[in-house]
Protein backbone atom coordinates (compact mmCIF):
# COMPACT_ATOMS: atom_id res chain seq x y z
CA UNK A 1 102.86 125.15 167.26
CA UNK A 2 105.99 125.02 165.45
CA UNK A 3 105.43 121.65 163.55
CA UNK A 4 101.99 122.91 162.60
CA UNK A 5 103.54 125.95 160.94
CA UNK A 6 106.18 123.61 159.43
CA UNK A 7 103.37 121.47 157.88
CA UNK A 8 101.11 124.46 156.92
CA UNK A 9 104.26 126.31 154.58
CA UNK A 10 105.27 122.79 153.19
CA UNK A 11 101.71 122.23 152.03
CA UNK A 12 101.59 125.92 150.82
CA UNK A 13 105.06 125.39 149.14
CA UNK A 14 104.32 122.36 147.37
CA UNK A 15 100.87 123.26 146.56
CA UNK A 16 101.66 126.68 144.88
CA UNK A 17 104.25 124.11 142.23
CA UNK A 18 101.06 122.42 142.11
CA UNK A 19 98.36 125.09 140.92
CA UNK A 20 99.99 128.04 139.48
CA UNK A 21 101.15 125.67 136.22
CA UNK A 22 97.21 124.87 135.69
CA UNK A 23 96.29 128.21 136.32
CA UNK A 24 98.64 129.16 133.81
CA UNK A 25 97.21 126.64 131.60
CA UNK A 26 93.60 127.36 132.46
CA UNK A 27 94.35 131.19 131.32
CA UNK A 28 95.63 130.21 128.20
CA UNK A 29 92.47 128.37 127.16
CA UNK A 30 90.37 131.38 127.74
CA UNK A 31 92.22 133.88 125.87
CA UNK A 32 90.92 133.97 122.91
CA UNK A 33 93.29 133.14 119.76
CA UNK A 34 94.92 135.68 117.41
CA UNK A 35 93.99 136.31 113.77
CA UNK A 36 96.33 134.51 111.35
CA UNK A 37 97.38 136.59 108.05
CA UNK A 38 97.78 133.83 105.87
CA UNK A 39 98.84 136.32 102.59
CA UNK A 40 102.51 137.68 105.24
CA UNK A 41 103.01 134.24 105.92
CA UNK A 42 103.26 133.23 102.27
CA UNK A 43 105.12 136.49 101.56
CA UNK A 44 107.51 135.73 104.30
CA UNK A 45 107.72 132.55 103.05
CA UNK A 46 108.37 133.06 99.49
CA UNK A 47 110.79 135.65 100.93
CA UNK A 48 112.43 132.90 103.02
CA UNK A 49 112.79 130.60 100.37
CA UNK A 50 114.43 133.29 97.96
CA UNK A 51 116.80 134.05 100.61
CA UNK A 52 117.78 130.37 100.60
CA UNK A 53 118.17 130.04 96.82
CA UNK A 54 120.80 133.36 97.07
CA UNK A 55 122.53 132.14 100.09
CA UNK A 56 123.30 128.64 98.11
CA UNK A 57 123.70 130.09 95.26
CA UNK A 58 126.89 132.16 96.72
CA UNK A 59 127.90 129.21 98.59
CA UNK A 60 128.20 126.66 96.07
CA UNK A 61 128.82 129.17 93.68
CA UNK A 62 125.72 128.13 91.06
């Protein structure tokens, strides 16, 4: 009885590693995907990028 149980936890061991990453995976395809705001991204952007320009600008002292 004792090397069945051995055999049975291995297999449940090995086979959770096995099918919790695809049910992860298989979870992520369903959800359905967010909305992107195009408009922040190019205002962060354009913030970004101005950022940048001042942080050069007071390193290299332009």
């Amino acid at each position: 009885m004792n090397g069945i149980f051995a055999l049975v936890l291995a297999f449940t061991i090995v086979g959770s590693f096995t099918l919790i990453p695809r049910a992860i995976q298989h979870d992520r395809l369903l959800e359905e995907p967010e909305d992107i705001d195009y408009d922040t991204l190019d205002a962060e952007r354009d913030t970004q990028a101005a950022d940048d320009a001042d942080a050069a600008r007071k390193e290299y002292g332009f």
